[in-house]
Protein backbone atom coordinates (compact mmCIF):
# COMPACT_ATOMS: atom_id res chain seq x y z
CA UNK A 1 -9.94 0.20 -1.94
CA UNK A 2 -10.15 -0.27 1.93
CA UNK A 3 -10.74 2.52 3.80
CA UNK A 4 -9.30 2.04 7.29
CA UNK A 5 -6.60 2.83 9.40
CA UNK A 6 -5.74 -0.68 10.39
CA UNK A 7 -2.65 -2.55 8.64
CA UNK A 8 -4.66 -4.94 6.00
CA UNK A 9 -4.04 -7.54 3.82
CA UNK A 10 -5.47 -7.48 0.16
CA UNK A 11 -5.41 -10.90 -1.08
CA UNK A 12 -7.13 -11.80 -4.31
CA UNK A 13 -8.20 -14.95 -4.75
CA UNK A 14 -10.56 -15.09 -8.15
CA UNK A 15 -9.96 -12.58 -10.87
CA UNK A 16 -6.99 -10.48 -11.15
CA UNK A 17 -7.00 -7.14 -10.65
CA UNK A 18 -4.27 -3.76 -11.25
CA UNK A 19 -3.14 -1.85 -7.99
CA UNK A 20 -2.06 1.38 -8.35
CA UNK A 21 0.54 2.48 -5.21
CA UNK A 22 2.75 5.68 -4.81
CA UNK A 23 5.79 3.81 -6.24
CA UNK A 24 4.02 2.37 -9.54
CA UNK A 25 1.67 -0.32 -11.13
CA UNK A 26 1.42 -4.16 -9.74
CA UNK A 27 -1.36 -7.01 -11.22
CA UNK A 28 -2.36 -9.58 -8.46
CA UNK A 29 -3.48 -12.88 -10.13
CA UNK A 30 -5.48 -15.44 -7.94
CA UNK A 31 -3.04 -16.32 -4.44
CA UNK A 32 -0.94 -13.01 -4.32
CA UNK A 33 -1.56 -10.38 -1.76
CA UNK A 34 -0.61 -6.54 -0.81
CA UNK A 35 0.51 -5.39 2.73
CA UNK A 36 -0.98 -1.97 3.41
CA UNK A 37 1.51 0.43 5.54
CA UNK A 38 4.45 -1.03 2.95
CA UNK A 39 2.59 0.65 -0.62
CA UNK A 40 -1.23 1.25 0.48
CA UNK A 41 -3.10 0.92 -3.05
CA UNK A 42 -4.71 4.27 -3.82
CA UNK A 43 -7.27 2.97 -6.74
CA UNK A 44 -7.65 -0.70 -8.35
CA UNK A 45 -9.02 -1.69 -11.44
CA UNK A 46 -10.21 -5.36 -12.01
CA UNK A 47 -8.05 -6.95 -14.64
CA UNK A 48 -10.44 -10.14 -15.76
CA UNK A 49 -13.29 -12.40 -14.07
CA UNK A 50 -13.50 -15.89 -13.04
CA UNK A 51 -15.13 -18.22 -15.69
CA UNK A 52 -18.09 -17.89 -14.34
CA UNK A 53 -18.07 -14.10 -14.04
CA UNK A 54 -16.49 -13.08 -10.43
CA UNK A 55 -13.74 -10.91 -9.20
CA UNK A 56 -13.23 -11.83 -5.11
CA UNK A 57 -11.11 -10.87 -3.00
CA UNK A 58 -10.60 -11.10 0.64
CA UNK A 59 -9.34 -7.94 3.24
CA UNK A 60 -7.99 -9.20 6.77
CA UNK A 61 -7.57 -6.38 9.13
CA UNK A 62 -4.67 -6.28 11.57
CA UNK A 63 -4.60 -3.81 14.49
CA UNK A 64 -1.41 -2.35 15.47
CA UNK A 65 -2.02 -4.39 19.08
CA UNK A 66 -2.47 -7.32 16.59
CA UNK A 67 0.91 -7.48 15.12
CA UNK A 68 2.64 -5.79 18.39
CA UNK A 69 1.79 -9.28 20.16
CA UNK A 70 3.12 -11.17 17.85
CA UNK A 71 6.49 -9.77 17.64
CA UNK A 72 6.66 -9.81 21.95
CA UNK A 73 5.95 -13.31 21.69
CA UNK A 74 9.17 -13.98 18.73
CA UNK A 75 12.08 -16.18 20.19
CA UNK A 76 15.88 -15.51 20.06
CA UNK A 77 16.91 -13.04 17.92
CA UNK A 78 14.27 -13.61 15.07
CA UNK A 79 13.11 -9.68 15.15
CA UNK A 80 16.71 -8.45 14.98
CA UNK A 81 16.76 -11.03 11.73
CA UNK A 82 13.40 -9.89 10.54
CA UNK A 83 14.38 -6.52 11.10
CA UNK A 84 17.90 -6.57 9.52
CA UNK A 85 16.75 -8.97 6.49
CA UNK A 86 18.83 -11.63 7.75
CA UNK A 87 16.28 -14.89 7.12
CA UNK A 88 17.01 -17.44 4.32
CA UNK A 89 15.52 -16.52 0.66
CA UNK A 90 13.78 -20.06 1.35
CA UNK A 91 12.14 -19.47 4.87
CA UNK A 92 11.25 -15.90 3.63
CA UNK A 93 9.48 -17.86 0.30
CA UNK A 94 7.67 -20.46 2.50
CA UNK A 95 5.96 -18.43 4.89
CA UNK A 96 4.98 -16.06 2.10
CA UNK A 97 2.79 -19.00 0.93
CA UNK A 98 1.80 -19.98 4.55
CA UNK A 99 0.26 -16.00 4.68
CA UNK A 100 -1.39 -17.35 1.52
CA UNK A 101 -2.21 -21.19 3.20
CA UNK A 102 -3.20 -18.89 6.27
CA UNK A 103 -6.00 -16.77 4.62
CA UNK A 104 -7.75 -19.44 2.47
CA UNK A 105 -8.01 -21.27 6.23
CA UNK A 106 -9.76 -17.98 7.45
CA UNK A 107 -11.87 -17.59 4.28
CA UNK A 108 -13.17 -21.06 5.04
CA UNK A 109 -14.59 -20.17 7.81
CA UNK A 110 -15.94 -17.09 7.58
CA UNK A 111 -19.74 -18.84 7.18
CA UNK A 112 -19.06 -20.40 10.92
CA UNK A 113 -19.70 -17.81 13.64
CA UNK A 114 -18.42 -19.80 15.88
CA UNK A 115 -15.34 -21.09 14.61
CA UNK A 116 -14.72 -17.74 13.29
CA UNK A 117 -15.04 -16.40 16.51
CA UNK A 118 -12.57 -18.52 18.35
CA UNK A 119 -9.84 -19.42 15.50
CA UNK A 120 -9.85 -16.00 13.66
CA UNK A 121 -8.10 -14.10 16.21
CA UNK A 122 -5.48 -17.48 16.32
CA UNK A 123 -5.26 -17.14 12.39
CA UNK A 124 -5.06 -13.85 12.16
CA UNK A 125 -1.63 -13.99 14.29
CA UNK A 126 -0.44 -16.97 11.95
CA UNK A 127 -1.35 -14.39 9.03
CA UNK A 128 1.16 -11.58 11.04
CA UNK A 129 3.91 -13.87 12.08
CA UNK A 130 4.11 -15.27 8.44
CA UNK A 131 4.10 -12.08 7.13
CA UNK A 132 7.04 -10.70 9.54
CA UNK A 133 8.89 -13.93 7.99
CA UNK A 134 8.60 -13.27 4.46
CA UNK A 135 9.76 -11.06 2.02
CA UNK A 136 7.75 -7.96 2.98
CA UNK A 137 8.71 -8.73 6.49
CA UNK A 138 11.71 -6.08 7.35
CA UNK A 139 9.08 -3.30 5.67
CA UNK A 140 6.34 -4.38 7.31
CA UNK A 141 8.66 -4.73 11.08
CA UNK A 142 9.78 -0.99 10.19
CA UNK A 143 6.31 0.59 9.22
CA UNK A 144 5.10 -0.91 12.41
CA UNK A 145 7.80 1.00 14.25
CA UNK A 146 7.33 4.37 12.32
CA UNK A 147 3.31 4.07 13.34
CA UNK A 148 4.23 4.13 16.87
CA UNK A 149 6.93 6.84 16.85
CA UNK A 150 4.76 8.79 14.43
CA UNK A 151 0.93 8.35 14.40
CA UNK A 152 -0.17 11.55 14.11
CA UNK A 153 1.96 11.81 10.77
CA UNK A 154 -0.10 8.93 9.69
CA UNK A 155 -2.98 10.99 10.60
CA UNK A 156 -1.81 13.82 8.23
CA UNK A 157 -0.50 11.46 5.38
CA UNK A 158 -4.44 10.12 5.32
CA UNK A 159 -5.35 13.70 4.80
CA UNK A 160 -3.05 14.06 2.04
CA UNK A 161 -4.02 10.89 0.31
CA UNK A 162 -7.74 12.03 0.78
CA UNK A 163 -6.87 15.71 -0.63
CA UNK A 164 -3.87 15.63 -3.05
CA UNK A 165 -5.51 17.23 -5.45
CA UNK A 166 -6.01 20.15 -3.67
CA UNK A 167 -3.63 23.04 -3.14
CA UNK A 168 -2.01 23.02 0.76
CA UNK A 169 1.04 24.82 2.27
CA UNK A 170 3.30 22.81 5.20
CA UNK A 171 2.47 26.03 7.41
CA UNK A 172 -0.74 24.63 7.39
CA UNK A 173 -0.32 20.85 7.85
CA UNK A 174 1.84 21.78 10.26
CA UNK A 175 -0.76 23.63 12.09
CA UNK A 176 -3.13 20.93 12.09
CA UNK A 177 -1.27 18.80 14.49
CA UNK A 178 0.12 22.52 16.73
CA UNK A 179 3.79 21.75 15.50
CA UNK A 180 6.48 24.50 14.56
CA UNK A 181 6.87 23.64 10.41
CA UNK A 182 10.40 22.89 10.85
CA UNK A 183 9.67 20.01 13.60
CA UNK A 184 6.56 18.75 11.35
CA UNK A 185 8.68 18.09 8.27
CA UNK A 186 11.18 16.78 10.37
CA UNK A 187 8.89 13.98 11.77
CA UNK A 188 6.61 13.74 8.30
CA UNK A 189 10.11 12.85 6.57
CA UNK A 190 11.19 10.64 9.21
CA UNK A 191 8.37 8.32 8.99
CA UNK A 192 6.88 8.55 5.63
CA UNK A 193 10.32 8.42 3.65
CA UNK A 194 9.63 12.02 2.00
CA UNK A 195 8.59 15.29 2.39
CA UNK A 196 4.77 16.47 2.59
CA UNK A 197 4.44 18.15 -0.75
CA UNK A 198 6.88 15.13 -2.64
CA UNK A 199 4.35 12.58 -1.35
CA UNK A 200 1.67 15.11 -2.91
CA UNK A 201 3.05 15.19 -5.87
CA UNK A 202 3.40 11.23 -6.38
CA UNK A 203 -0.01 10.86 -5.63
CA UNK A 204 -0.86 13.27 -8.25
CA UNK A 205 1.46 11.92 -10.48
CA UNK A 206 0.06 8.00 -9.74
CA UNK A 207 -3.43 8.97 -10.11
CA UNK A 208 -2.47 10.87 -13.68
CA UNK A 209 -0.91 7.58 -14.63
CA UNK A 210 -4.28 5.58 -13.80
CA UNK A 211 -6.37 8.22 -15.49
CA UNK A 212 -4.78 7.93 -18.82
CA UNK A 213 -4.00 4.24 -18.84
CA UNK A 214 -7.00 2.99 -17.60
CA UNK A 215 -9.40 5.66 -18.53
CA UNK A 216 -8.07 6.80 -21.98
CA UNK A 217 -7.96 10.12 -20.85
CA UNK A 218 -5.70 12.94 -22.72
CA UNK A 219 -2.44 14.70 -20.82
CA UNK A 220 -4.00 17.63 -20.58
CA UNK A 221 -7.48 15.88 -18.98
CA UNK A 222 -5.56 13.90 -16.46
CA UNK A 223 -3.09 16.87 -15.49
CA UNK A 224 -5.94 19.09 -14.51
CA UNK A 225 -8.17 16.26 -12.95
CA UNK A 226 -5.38 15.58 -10.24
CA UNK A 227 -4.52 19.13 -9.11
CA UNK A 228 -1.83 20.63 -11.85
CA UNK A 229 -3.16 23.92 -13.62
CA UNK A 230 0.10 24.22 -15.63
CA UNK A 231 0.21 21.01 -18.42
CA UNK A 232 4.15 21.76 -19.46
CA UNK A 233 4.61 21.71 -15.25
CA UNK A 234 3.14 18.53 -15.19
CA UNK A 235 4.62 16.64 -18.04
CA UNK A 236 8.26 17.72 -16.67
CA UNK A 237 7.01 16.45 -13.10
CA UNK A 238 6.35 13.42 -14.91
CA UNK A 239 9.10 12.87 -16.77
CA UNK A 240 11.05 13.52 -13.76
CA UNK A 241 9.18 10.61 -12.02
CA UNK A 242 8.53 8.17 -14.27
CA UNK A 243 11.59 8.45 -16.75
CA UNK A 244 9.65 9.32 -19.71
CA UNK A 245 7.13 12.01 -21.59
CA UNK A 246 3.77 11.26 -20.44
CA UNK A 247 2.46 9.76 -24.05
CA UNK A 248 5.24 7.90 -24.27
CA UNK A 249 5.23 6.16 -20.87
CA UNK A 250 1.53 5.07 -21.50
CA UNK A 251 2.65 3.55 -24.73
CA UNK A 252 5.45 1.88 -23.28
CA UNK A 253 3.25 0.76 -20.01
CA UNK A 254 0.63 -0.72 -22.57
CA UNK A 255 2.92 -2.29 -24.44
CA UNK A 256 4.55 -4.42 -21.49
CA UNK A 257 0.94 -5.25 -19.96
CA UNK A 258 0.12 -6.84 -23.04
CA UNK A 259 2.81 -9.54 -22.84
């Protein structure tokens, strides 16, 4: 997956392919697309090929600056209705095909220098404003807010994302950025939605899930592969998360995928 700091979109547009996020499992046929900042992909497996034999898909950076201007630049009261989830089910549903209608525009040009040069920055905003008016919009409005109260909790979630498997204390993360360990999980909650070591332990938990669905490999392989050194720890961890045994919620995860 994209490794970058920048808000992206992940659109797929021939293939499908399985994203694996913090909060679960989600295939993206041809047309759909993922919002980093709302449930950043950690892995992705492709799913199936175009007939004749090609998985593509397109990632469109988007500064913080990028998406900043765009909401300065909103009329009325449409940010306090973005922001509250106020728009119509149907304006939300049209301009999440316009993000959609939006890319394939920039993806036609991306073999023009100098087209690209001049209308991708102008597309690019048509990509952000569409996006603040669909149905990831209020997420999307409210991660952009966290980033700028909280960037150098982003910094640290990164860190964790890159190193979950490994063993850290909050002492120390809290070190990292010279903050007392009572203010860092103060601010790390406040803008990530949970505490350090929880969003460890989903990671761990999300990666496990990957490893034995799409890699056939045992509890015991995928428990000790993301971090865990006890199995019975793991499996209650699971359980706890995911609502059922390990086995049990492959089985029933196979089962749905198949339908």
């Amino acid at each position: 997956m994209p490794q970058t700091e920048n808000f992206y979109i992940y659109t797929v547009l021939d293939g499908s392919i399985r994203l694996f996020t913090p909060s679960g499992i989600m295939d993206y046929m041809p047309g759909q697309f993922s919002v980093s900042k709302i449930d950043t992909p950690t892995s992705g497996h492709v799913l199936t090929f175009s007939e004749k034999g090609y998985f593509l898909a397109l990632v469109i950076e988007l500064t913080l600056n990028d998406v900043i201007s765009v909401l300065l630049d909103l009329d009325g009261n449409l940010a306090e209705q973005i922001a509250n989830s106020e728009l119509d089910s149907t304006v939300m549903s049209m301009s999440d095909n316009n993000v959609i209608a939006s890319i394939y525009r920039l993806f036609s040009i991306m073999n023009e220098p100098v087209q690209l040069a001049f209308m991708g920055k102008h597309i690019k905003r048509e990509i952000a404003f569409f996006i603040l008016c669909g149905s990831c919009g209020s997420q999307f409005l409210q991660s952009i807010i966290n980033i700028q109260q909280a960037g150098e909790i982003y910094e640290i979630n990164r860190w964790i994302k890159e190193n979950f498997r490994n063993s850290f204390t909050v002492e120390e993360l809290a070190e990292k950025r010279n903050m007392s360990v009572s203010l860092f999980h103060q601010k790390f909650k406040s803008a990530v939605g949970m505490a350090p070591l929880q969003c460890q332990k989903r990671l761990r938990l999300t990666e496990s899930r990957r490893l034995m669905l799409d890699e056939n490999r045992n509890v015991t392989e995928a428990s000790l592969e993301v971090g865990y050194e006890s199995v019975s720890q793991f499996t209650r961890d699971y359980r706890k998360m995911f609502g059922l045994k390990p086995k049990e919620d492959i089985l029933n995860l196979r089962s749905q995928l198949k339908k």
